[in-house]
Protein backbone atom coordinates (compact mmCIF):
# COMPACT_ATOMS: atom_id res chain seq x y z
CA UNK A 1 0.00 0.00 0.00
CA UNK A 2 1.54 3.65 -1.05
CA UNK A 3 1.94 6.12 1.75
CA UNK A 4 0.21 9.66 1.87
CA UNK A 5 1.83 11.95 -0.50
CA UNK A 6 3.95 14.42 1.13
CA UNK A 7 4.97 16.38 -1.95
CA UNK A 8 8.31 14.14 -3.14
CA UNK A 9 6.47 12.01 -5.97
CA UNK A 10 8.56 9.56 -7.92
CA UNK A 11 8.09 7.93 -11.19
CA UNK A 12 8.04 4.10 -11.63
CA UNK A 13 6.24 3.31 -14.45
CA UNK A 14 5.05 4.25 -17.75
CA UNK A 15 2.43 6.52 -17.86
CA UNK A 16 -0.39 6.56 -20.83
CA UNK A 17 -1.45 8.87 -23.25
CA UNK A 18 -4.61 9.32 -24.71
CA UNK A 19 -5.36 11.34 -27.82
CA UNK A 20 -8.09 13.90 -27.46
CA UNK A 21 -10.86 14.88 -29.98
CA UNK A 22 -14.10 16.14 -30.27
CA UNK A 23 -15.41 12.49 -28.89
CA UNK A 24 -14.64 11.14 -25.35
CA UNK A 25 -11.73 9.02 -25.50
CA UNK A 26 -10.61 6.91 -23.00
CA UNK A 27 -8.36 4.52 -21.05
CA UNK A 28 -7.62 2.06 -18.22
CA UNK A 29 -5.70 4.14 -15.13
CA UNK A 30 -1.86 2.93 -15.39
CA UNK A 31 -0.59 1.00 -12.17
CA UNK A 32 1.54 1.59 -10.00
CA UNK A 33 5.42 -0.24 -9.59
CA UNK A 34 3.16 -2.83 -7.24
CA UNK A 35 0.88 -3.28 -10.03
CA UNK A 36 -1.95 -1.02 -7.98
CA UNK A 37 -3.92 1.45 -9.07
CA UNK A 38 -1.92 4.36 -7.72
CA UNK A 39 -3.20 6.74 -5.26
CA UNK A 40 -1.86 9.66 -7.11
CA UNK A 41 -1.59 11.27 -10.26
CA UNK A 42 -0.09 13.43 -12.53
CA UNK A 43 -2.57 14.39 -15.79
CA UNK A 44 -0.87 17.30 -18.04
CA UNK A 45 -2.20 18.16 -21.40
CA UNK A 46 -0.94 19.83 -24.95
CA UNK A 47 -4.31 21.04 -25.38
CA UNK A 48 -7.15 22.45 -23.26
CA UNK A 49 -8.74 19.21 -22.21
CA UNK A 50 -11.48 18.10 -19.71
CA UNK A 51 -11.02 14.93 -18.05
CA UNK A 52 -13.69 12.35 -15.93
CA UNK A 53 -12.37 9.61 -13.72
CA UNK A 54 -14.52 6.48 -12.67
CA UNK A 55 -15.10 2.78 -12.05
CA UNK A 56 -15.28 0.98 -15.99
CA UNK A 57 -15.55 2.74 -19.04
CA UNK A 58 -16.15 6.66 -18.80
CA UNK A 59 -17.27 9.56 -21.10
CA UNK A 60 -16.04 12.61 -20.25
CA UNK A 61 -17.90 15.95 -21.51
CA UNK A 62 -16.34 19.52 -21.94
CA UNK A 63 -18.06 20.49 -18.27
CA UNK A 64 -16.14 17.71 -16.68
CA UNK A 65 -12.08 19.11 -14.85
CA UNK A 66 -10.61 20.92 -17.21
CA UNK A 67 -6.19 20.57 -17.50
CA UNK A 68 -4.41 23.64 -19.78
CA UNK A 69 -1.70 22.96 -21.99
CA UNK A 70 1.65 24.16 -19.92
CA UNK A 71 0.06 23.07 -16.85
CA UNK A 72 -0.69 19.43 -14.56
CA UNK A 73 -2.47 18.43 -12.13
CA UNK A 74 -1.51 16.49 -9.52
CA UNK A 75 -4.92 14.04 -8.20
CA UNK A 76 -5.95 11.64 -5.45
CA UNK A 77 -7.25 8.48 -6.72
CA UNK A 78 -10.24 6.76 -4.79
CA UNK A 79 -10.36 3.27 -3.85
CA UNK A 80 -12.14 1.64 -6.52
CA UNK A 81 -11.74 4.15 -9.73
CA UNK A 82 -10.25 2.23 -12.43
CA UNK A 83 -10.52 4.31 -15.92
CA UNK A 84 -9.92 7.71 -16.82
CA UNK A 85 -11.78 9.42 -20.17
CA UNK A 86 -10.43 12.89 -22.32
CA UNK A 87 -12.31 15.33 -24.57
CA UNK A 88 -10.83 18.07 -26.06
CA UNK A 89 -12.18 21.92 -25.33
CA UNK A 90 -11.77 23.58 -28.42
CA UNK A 91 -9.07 21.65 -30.37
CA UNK A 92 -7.36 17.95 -29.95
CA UNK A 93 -4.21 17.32 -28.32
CA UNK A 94 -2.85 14.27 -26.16
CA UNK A 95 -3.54 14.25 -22.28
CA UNK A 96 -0.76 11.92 -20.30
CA UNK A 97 -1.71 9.75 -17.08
CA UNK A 98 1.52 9.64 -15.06
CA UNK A 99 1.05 7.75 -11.57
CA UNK A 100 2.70 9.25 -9.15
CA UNK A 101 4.51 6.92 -6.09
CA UNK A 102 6.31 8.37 -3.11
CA UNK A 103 10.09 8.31 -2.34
């Protein structure tokens, strides 16, 4: 089981990327080094992008959290939430899922 982050994040594994559009797009939450679903992490995007988290398949909408290019977000991950789902806002770009592990 991770600990609480405290601010000194490491990466273990490989992220994912998935390529926004004008549809929902979506994809499976990448483990953690334990194989876990992580309790943390890191979304940035190359385009305005809105993002929805859940258990299963998702559809994210454009009034879902919204990540700026230039910017990322560092999230808590709920017991349970397995899948993550993109839409661009007004044009497509890529949005990466880095989870996030402490030192």
């Amino acid at each position: 089981m991770s600990q609480t982050f405290i601010g000194y994040p490491i990466i273990t594994k490989t992220g994912a990327n998935i390529a926004t559009g004008g549809a929902s797009a979506g994809a499976a939450i990448p483990v953690d080094s334990a194989g876990n679903i992580p309790r943390y992490l890191r979304l940035s995007a190359t385009a305005a992008c809105c993002f929805r988290l859940g258990v299963g398949a998702q559809t994210a909408v454009v009034t879902d959290c919204q990540v700026q290019p230039g910017d990322s977000l560092i999230i808590g991950i709920p017991s349970g939430l397995t899948h993550i789902a993109a839409i661009q806002v007004t044009a497509g770009g890529q949005l990466n899922i880095t989870p996030l592990e402490n030192v």
